[in-house]
N, C-alpha and C. Protein backbone atom coordinates (compact mmCIF):
# COMPACT_ATOMS: atom_id res chain seq x y z
N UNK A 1 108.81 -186.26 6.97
CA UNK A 1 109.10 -187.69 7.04
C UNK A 1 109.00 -188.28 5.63
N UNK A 2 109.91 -188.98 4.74
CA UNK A 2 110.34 -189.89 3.85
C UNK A 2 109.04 -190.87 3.99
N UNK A 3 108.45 -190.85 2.41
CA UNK A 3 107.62 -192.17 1.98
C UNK A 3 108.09 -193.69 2.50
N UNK A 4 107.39 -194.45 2.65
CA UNK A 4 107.59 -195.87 2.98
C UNK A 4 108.46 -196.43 1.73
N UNK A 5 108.19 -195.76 0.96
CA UNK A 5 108.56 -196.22 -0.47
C UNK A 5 110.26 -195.48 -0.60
N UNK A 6 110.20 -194.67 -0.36
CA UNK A 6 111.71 -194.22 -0.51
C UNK A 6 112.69 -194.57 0.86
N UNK A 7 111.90 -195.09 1.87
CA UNK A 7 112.67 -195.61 3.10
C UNK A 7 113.14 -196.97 2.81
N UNK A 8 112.41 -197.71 2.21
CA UNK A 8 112.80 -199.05 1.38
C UNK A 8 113.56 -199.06 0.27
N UNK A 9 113.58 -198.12 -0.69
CA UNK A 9 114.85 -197.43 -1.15
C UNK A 9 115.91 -197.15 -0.46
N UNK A 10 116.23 -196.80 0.16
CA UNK A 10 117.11 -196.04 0.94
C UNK A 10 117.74 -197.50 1.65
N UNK A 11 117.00 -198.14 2.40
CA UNK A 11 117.55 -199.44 3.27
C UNK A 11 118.12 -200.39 1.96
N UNK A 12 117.47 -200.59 0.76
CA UNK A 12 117.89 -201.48 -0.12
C UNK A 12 119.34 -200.83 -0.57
N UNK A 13 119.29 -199.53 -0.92
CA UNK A 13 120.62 -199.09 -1.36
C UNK A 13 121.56 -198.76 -0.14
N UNK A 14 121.44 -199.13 0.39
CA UNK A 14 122.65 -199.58 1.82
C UNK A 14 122.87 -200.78 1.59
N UNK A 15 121.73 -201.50 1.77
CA UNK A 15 122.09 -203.17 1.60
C UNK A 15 123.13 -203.29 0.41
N UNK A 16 122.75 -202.63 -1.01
CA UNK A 16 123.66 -202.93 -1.82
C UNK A 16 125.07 -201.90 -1.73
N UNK A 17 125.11 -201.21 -1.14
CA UNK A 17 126.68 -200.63 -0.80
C UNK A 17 127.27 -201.63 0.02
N UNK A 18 126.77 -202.28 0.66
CA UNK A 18 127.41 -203.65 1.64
C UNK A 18 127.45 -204.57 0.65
N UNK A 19 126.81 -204.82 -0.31
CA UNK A 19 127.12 -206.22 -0.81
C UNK A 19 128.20 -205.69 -1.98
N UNK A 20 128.21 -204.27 -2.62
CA UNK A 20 129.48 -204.08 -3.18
C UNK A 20 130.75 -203.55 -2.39
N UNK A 21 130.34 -204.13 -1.21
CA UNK A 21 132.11 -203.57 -0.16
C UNK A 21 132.17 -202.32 -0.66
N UNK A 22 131.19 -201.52 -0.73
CA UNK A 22 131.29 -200.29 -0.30
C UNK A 22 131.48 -199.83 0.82
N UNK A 23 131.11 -199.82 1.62
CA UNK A 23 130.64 -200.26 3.04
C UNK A 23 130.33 -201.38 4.07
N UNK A 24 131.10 -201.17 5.26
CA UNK A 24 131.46 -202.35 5.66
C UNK A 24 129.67 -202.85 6.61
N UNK A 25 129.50 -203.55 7.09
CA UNK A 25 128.31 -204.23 7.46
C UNK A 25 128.59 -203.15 9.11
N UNK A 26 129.22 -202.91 9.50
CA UNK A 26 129.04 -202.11 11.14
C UNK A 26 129.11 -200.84 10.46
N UNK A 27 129.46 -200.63 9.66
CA UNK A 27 129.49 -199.16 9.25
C UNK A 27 127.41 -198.93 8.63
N UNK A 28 127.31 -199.71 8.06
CA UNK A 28 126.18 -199.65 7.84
C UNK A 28 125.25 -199.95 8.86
N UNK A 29 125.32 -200.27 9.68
CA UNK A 29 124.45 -201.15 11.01
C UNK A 29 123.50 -199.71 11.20
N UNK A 30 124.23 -198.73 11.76
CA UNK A 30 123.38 -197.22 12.37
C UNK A 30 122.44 -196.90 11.53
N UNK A 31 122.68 -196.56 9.96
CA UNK A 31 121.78 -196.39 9.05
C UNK A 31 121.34 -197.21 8.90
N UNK A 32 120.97 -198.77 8.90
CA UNK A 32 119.61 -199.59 9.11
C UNK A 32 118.94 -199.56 10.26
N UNK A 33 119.84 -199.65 11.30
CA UNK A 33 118.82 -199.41 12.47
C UNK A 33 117.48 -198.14 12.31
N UNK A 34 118.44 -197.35 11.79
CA UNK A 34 117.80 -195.83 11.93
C UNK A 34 116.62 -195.76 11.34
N UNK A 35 116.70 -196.49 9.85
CA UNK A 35 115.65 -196.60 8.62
C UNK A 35 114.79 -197.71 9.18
N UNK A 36 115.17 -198.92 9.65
CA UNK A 36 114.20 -199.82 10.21
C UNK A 36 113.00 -199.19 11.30
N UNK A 37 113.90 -198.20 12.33
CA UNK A 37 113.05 -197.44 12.68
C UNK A 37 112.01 -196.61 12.43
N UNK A 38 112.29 -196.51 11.44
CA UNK A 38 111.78 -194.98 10.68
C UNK A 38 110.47 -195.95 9.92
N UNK A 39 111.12 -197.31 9.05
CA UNK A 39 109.79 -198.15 8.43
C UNK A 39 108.93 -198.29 9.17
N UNK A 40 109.35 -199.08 10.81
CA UNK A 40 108.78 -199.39 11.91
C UNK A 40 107.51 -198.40 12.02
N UNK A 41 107.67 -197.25 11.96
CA UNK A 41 106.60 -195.82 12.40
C UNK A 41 105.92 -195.65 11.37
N UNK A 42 106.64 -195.65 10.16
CA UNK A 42 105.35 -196.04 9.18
C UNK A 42 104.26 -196.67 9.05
N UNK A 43 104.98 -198.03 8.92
CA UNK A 43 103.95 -199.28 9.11
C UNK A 43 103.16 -198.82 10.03
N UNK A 44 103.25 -198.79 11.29
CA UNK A 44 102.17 -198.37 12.61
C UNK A 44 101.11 -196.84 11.92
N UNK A 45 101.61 -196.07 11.03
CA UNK A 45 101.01 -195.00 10.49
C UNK A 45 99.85 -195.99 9.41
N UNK A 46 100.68 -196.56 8.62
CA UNK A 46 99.99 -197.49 7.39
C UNK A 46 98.73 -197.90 8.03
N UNK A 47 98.76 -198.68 9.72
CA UNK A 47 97.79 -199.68 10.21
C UNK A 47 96.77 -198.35 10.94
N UNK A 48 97.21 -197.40 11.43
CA UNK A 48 96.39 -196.81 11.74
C UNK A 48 95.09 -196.14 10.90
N UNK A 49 96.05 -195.85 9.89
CA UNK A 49 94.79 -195.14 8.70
C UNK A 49 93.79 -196.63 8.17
N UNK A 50 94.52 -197.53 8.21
CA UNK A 50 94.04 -198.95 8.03
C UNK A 50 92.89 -199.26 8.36
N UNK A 51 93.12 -198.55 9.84
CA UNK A 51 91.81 -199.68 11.40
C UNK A 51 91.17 -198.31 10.79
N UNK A 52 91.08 -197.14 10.73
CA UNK A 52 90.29 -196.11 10.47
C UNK A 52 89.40 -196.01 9.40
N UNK A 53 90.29 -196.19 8.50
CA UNK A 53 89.30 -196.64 7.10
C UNK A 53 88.72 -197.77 7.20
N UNK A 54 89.02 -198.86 7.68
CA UNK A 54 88.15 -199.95 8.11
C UNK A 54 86.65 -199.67 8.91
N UNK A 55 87.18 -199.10 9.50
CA UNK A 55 86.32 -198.61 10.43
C UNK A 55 85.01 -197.98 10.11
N UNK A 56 85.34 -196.52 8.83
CA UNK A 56 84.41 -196.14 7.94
C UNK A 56 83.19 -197.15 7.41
N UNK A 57 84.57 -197.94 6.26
CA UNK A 57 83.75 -198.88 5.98
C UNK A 57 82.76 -199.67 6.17
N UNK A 58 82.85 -199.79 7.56
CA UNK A 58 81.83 -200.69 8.40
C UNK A 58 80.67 -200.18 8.41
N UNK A 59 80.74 -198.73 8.99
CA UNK A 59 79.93 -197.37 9.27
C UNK A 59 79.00 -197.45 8.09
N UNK A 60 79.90 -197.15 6.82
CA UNK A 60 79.07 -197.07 5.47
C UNK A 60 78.41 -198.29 5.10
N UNK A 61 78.67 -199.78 5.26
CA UNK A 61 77.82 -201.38 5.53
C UNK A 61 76.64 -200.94 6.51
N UNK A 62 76.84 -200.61 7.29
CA UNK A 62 75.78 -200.48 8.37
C UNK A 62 74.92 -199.90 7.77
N UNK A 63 75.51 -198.50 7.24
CA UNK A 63 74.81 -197.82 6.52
C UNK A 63 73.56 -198.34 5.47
N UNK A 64 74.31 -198.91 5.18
CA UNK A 64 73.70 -199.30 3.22
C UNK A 64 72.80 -200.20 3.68
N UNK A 65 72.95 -200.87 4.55
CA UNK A 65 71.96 -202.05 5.03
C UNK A 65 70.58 -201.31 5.77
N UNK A 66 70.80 -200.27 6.18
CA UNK A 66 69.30 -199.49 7.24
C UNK A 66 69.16 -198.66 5.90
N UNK A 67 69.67 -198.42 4.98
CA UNK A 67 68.88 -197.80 3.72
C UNK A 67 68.01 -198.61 3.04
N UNK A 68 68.85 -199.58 2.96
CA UNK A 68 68.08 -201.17 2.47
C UNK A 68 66.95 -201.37 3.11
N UNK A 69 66.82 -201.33 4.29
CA UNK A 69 65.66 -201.81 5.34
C UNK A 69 64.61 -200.81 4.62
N UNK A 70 64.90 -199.21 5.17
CA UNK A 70 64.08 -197.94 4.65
C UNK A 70 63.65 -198.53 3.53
N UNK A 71 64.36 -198.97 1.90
CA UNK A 71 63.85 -198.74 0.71
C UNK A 71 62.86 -199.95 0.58
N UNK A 72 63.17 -200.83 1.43
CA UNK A 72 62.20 -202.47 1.63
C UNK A 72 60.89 -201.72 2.07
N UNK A 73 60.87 -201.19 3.21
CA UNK A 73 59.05 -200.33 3.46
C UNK A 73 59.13 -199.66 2.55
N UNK A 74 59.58 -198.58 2.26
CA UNK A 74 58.99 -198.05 1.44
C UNK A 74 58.31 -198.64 -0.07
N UNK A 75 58.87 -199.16 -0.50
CA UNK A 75 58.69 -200.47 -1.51
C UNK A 75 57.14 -200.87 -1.04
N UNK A 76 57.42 -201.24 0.16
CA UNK A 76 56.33 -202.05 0.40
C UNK A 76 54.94 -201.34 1.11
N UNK A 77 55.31 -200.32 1.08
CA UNK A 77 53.98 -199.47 1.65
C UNK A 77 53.42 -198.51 0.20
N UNK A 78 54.44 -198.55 -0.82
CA UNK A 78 53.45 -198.02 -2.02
C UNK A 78 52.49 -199.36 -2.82
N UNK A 79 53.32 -200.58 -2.61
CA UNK A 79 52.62 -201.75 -3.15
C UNK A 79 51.16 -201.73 -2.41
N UNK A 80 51.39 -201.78 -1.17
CA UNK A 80 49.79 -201.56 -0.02
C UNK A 80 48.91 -200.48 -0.87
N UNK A 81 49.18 -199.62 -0.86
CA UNK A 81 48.66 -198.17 -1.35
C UNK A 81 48.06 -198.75 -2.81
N UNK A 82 48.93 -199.24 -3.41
CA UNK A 82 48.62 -199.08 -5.23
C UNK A 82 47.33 -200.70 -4.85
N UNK A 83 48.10 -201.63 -4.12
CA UNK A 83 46.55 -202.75 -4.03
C UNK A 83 45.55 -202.53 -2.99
N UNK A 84 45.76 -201.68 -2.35
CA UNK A 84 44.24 -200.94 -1.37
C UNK A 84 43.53 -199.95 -2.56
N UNK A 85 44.29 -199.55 -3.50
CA UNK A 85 42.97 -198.19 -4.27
C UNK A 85 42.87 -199.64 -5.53
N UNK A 86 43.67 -200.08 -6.24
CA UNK A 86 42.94 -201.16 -6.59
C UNK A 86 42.22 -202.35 -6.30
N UNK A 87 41.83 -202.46 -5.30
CA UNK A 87 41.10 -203.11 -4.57
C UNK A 87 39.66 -202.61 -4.70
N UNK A 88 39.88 -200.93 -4.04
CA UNK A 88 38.99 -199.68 -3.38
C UNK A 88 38.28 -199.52 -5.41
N UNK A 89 38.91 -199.00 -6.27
CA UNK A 89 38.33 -199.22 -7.47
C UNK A 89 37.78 -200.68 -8.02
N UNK A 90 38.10 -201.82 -7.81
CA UNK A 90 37.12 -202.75 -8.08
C UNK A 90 35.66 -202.81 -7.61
N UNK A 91 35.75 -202.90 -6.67
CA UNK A 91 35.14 -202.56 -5.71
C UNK A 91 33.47 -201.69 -5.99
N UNK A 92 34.63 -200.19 -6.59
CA UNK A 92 33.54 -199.76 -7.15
C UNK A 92 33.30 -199.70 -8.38
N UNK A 93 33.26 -200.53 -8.98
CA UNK A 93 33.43 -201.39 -10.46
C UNK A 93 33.79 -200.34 -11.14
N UNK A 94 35.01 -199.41 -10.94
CA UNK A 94 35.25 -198.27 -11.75
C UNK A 94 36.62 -198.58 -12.28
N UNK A 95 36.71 -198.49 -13.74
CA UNK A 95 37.64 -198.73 -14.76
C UNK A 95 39.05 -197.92 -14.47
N UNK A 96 38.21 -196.25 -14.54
CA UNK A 96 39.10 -195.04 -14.29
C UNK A 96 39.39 -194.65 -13.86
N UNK A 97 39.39 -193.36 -13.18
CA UNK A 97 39.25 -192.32 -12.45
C UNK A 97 40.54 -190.94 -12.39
N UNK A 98 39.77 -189.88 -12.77
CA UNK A 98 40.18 -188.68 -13.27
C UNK A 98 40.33 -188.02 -12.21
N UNK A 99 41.36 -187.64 -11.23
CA UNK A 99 41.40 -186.09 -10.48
C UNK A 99 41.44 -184.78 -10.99
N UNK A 100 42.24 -185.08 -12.02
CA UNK A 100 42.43 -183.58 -12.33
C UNK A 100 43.89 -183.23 -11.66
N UNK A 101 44.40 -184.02 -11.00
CA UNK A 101 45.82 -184.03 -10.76
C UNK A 101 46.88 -185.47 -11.53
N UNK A 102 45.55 -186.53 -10.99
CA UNK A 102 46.09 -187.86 -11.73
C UNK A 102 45.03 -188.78 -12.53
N UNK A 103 45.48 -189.55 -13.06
CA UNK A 103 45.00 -190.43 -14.15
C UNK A 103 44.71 -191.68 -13.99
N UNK A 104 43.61 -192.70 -12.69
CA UNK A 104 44.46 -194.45 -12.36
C UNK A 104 43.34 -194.76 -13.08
N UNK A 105 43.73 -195.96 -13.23
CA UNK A 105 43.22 -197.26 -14.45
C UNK A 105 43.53 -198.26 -14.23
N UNK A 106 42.30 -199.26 -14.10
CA UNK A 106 43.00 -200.95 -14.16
C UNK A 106 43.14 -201.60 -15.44
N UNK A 107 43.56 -202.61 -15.45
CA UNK A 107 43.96 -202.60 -16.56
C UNK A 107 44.28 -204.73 -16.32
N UNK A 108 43.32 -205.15 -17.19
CA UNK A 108 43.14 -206.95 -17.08
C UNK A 108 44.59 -207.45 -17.16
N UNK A 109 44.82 -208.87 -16.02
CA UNK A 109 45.95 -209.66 -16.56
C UNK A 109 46.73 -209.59 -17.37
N UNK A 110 47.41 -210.28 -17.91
CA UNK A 110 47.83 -210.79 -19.15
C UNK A 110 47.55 -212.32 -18.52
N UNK A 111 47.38 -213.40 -19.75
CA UNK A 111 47.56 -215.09 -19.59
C UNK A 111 49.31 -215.10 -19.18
N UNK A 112 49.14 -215.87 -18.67
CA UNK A 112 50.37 -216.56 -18.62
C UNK A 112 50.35 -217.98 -17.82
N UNK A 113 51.22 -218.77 -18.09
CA UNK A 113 51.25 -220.27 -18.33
C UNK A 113 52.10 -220.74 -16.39
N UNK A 114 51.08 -221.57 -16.14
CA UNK A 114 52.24 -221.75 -14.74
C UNK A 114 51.73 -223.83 -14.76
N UNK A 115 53.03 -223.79 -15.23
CA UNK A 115 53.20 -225.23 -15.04
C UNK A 115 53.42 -226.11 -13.83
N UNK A 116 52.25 -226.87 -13.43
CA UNK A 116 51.75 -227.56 -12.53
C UNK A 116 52.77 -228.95 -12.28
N UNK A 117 53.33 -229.50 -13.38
CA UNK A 117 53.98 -230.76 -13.69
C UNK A 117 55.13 -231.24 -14.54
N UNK A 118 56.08 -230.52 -14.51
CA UNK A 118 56.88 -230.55 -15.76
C UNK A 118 57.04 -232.04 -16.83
N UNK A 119 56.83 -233.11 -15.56
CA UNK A 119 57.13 -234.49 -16.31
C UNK A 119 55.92 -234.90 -17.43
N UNK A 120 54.69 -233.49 -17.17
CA UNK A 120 53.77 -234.35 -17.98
C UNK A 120 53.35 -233.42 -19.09
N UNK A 121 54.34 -232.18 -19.30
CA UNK A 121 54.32 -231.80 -20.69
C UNK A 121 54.97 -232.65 -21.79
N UNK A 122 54.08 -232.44 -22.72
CA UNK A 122 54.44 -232.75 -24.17
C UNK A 122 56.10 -232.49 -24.73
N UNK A 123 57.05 -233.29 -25.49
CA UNK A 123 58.41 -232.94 -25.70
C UNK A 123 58.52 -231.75 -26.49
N UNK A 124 57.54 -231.47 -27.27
CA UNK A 124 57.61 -230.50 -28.40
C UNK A 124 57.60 -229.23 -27.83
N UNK A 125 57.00 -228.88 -25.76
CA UNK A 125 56.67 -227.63 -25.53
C UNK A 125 58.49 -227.54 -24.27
N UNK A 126 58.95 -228.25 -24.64
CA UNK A 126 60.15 -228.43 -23.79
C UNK A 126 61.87 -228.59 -24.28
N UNK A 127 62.49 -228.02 -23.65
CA UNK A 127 63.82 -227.68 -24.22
C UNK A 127 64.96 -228.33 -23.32
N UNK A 128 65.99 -229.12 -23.50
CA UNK A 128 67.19 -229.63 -22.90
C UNK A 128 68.08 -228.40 -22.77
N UNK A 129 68.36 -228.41 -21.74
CA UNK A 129 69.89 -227.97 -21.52
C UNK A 129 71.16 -228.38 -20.93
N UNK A 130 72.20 -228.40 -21.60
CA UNK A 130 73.29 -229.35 -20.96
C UNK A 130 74.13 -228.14 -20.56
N UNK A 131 74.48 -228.55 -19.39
CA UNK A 131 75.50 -227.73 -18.50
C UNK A 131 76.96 -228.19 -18.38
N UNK A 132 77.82 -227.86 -18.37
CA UNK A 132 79.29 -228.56 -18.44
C UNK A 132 80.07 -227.47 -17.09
N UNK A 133 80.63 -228.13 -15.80
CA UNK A 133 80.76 -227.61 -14.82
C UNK A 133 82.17 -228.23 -14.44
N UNK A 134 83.17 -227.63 -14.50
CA UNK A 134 84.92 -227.87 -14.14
C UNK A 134 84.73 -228.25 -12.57
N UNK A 135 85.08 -229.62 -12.02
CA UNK A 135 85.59 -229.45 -10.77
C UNK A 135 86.67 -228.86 -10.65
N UNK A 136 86.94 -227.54 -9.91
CA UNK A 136 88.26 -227.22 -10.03
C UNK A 136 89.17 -228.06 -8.97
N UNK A 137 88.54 -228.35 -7.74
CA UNK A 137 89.09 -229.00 -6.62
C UNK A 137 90.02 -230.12 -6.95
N UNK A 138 89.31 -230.82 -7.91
CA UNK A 138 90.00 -232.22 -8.42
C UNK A 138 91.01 -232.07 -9.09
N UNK A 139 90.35 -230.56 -10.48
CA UNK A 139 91.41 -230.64 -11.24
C UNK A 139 92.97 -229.93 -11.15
N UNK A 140 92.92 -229.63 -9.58
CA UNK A 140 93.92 -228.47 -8.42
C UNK A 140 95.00 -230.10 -8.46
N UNK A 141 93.97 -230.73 -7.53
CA UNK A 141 94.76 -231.94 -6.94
C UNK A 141 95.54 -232.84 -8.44
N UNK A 142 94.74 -232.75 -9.25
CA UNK A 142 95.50 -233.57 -10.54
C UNK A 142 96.63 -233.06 -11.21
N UNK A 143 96.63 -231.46 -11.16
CA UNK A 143 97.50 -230.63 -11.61
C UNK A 143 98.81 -230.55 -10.86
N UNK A 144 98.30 -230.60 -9.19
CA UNK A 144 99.50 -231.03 -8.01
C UNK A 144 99.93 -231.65 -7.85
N UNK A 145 99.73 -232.90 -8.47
CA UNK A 145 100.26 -234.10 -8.57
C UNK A 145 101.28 -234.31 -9.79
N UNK A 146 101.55 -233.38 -10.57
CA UNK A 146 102.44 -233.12 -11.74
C UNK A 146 101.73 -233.27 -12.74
N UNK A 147 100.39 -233.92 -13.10
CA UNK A 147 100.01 -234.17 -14.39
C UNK A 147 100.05 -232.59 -15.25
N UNK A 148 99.28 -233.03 -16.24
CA UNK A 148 99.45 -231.91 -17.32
C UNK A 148 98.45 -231.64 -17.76
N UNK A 149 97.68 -230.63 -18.00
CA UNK A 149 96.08 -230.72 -18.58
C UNK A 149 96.09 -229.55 -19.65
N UNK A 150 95.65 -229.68 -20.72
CA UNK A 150 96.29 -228.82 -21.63
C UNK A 150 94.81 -227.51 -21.54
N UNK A 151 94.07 -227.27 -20.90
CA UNK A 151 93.23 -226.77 -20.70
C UNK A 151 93.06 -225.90 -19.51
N UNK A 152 94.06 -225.95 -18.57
CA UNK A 152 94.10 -225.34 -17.20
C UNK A 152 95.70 -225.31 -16.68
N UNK A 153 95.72 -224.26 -15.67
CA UNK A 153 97.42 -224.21 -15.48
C UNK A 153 97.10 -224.09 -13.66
N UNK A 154 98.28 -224.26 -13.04
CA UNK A 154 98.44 -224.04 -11.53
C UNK A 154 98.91 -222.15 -11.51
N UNK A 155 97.89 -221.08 -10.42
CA UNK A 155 98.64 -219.94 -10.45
C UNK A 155 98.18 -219.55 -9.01
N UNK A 156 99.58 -219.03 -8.78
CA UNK A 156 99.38 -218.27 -7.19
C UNK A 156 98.99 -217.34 -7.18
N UNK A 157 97.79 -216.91 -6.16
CA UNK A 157 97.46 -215.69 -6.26
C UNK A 157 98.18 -214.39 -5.42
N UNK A 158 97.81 -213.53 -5.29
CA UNK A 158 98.56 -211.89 -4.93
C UNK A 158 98.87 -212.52 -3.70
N UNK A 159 99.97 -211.91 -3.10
CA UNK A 159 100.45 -211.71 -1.62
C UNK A 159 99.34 -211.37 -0.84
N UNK A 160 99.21 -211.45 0.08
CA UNK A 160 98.06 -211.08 1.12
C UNK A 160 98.61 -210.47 2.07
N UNK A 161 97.86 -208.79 2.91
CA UNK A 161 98.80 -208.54 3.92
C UNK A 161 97.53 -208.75 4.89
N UNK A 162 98.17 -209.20 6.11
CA UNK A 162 97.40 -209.41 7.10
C UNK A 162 98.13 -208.91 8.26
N UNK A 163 96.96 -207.71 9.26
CA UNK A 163 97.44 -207.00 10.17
C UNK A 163 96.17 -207.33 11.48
N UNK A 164 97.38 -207.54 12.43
CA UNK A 164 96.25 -208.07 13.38
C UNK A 164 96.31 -206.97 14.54
């Protein structure tokens, strides 16, 4: 069976033997029918591998999301572990501790600064930032309206195929 791609070839270069009266339009009729047919079974081939690979896809989402879940405990049952033996070493006011397989150690804070009030720091410990944010919505509708904005253009995006 002929690519989708060379069946659309094939129907276009009929079409243009009819439009150079090469061929009369009933003379050509059988060979479009035939090729329309033939696209027809494609397409239905195209949608099948479509819903199938879709289908995967989903499989592999599902997927990635119960790995996600797994790597969330696990995550969270070495955090338990690492603040139960640091806990279990405070505890016993022990700094170190040597197995002979492993090496744990606590090891103090660092400072760090958690601001209670922002309005009532000093200007000198504080920084402006100006943000500059395009409505595009507006500047869609201003552009649709014929104006001209020498900074932005109107563009259509890709064809979309939609199979239901």
């Amino acid at each position: 069976m002929e690519s989708l791609f060379k069946l659309t070839e094939q129907q276009n270069h009929v079409l243009q033997m009819v439009e150079n009266e090469e061929l009369t339009i009933e003379e050509a009729q059988d060979t479009l029918e035939a090729l329309g047919m033939e696209i027809k079974d494609k397409v239905d081939a195209y949608c099948h591998v479509n819903r199938k690979l879709s289908a995967e896809l989903e499989a592999l989402k599902n997927e990635e999301s119960r790995i996600k879940r797994l790597k969330t405990e696990k995550d969270n049952q070495i955090k338990r572990l690492k603040s139960y033996l640091l806990t279990a070493m405070q505890n016993a006011d022990m700094a170190k501790c040597d197995t002979g397989l492993f090496k744990v150690s606590t090891r103090k804070g660092i400072e760090s600064v958690n601001v209670i009030n922002e309005s009532r720091i000093p200007p000198e410990f504080a920084s402006t930032e100006i943000v500059t944010k395009v409505d595009k919505n507006a500047l869609k509708k201003y552009l649709q309206a014929g104006n001209e904005c020498e900074g932005a253009e109107l563009v259509t995006g890709n064809t979309s195929l939609i199979t239901k």
